[in-house]
Protein backbone atom coordinates (compact mmCIF):
# COMPACT_ATOMS: atom_id res chain seq x y z
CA UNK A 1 0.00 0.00 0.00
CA UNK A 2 1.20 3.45 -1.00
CA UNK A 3 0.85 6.48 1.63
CA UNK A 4 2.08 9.68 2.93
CA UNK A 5 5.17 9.55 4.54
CA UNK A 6 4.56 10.90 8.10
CA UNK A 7 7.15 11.65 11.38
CA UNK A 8 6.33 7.92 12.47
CA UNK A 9 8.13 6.61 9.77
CA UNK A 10 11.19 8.76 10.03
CA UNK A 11 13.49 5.64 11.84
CA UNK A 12 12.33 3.39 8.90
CA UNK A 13 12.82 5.51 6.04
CA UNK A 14 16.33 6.57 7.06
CA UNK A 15 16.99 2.69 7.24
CA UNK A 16 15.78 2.59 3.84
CA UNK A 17 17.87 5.48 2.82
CA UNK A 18 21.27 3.75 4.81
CA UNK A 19 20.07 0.14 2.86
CA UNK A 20 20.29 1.76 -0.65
CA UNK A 21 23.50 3.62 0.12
CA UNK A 22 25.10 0.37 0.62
CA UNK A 23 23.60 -1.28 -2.57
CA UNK A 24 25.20 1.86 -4.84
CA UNK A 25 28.30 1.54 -2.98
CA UNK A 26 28.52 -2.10 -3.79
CA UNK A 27 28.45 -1.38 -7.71
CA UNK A 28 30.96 1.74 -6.74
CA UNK A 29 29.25 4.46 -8.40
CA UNK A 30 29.49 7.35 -5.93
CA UNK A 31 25.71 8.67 -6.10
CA UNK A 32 24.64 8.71 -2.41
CA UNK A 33 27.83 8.78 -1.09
CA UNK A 34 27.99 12.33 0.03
CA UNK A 35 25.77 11.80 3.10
CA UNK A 36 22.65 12.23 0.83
CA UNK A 37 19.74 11.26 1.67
CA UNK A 38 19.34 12.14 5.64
CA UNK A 39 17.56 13.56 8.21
CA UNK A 40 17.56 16.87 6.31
CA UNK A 41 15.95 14.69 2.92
CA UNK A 42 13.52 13.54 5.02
CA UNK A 43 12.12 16.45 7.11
CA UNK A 44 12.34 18.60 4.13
CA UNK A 45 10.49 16.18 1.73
CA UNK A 46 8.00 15.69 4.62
CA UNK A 47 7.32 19.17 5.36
CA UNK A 48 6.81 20.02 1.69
CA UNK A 49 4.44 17.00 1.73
CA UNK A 50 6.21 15.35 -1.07
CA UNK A 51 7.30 11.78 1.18
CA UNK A 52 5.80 8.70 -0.02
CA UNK A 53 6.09 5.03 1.25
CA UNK A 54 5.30 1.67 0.46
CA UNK A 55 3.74 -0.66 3.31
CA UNK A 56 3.62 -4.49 3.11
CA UNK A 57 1.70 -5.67 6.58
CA UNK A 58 2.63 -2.91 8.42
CA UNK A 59 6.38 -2.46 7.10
CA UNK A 60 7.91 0.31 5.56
CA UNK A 61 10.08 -1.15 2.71
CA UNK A 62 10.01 1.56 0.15
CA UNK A 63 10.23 5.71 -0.29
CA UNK A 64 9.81 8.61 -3.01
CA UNK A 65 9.63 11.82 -3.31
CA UNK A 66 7.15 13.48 -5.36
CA UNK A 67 8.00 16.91 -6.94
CA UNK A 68 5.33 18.53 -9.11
CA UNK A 69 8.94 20.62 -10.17
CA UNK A 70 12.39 20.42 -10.42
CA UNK A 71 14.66 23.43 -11.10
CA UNK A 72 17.89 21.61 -12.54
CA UNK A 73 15.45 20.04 -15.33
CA UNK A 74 15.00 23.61 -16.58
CA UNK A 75 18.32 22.60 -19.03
CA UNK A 76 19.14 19.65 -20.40
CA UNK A 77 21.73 18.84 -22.24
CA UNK A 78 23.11 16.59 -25.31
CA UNK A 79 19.11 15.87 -25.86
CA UNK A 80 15.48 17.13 -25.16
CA UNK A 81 12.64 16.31 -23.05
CA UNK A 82 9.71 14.28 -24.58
CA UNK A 83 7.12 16.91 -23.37
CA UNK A 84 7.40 20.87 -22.75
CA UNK A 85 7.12 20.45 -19.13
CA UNK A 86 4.31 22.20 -18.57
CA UNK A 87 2.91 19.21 -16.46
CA UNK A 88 5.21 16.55 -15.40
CA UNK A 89 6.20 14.94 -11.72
CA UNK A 90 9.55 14.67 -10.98
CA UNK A 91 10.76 11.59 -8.70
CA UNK A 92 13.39 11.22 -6.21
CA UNK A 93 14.76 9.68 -3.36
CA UNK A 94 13.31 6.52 -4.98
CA UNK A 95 14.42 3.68 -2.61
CA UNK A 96 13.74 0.40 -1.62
CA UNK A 97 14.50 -2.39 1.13
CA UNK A 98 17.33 -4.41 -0.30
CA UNK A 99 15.48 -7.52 0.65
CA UNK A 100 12.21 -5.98 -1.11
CA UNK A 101 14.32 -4.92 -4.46
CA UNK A 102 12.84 -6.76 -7.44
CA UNK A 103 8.82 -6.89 -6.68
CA UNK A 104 8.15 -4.39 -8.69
CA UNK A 105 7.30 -1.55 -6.11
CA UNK A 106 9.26 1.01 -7.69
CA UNK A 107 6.79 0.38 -10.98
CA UNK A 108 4.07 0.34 -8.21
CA UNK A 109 5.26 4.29 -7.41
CA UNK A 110 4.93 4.60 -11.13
CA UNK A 111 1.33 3.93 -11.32
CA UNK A 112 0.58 5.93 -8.00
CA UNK A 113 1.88 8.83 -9.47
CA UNK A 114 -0.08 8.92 -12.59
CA UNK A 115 -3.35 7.70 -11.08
CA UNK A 116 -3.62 9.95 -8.16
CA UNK A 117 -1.71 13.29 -10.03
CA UNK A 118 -2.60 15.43 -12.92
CA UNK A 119 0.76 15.20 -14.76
CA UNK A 120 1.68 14.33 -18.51
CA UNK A 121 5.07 12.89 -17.79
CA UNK A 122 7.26 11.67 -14.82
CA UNK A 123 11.08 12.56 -15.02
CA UNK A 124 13.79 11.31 -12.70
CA UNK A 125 17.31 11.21 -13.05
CA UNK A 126 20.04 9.26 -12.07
CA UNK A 127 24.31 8.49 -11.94
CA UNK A 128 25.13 7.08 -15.40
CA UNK A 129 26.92 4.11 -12.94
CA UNK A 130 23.51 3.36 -11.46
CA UNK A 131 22.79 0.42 -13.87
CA UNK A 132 20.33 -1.27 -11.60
CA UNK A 133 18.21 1.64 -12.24
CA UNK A 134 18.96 2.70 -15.29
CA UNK A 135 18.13 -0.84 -16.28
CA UNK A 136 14.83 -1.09 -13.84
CA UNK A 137 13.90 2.75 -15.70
CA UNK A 138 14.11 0.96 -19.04
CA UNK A 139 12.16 -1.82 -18.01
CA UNK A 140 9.12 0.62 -16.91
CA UNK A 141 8.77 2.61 -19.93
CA UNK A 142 11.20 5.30 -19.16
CA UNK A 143 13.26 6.33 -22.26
CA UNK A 144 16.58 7.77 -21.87
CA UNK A 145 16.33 12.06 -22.75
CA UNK A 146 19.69 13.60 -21.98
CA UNK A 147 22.36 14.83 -19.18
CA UNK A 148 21.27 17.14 -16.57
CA UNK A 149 23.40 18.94 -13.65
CA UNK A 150 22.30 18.96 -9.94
CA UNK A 151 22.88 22.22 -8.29
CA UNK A 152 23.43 20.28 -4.83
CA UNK A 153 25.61 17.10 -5.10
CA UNK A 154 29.42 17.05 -5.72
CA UNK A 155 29.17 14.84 -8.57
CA UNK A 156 26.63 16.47 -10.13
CA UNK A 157 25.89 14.82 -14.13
CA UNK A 158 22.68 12.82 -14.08
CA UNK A 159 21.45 11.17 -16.99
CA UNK A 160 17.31 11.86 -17.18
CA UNK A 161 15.04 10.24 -18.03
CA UNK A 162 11.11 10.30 -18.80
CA UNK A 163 8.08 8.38 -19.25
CA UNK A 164 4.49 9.31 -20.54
CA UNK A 165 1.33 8.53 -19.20
């Protein structure tokens, strides 16, 4: 079950958060290594009421962010956006239990998204050396757009990508 993220599920999400750290690091690409996402992720996402999670019997195993817009996809580079961007969601902070990874939850997000928000398009980005989800983006309809530049992370290319309703 999909939800709102609320201050009850702060322990649990930064579990989530420390879990997927480790699974990047394993495949050394450095996204997440900086100390993003923490405490500061989460009570910013929450108090913009942008936190989602995913709940199997009671568990949190899964987390998103939902932004109705995303400054550093203003420019993109070495490509285009498939839509104008008048009315897309942008996605981060996607994450999932490492022993949850696989059951398609993240595709579950997907659907949320569309069903429950007035938007065209979804865009997310991530590290070009993040081939579990570049791969996993593929696989869910995603097609591959161009480079874009976060103003907040050392290493700062992303490769972004979107997907249309």
């Amino acid at each position: 079950m999909i939800r709102k993220g609320t201050i009850k599920d702060q322990n649990d999400i930064l579990s989530i958060y420390d879990d997927a750290k480790a699974f990047i690091r394993s495949y050394n690409s450095p996204q997440w290594q900086d100390g993003y996402p923490n405490i500061n992720t989460f009570n910013d996402d929450l108090k913009n009421n942008r936190l989602y999670v995913y709940e199997i019997d009671g568990k949190v195993v899964a987390c998103a962010s939902f932004y109705n817009y995303e400054k550093d996809y203003e420019e993109i580079f070495d490509g285009n956006w498939l839509t104008d961007g008048s009315s897309y969601m942008a996605v981060h902070t996607i994450a999932t239990l490492n022993s949850y990874r696989g059951k398609g939850i993240v595709k579950q997000f997907f659907t949320y998204l569309f069903q429950n928000f007035d938007a065209s398009s979804i865009r997310i980005d991530t590290h070009e050396l993040n081939t579990p989800m570049i791969k996993m983006l593929t696989k869910n309809g995603f097609q591959y757009c161009g480079i874009v530049y976060l103003g907040e992370h050392k290493d700062k290319k992303r490769l972004a990508f979107e997907r249309l309703k």
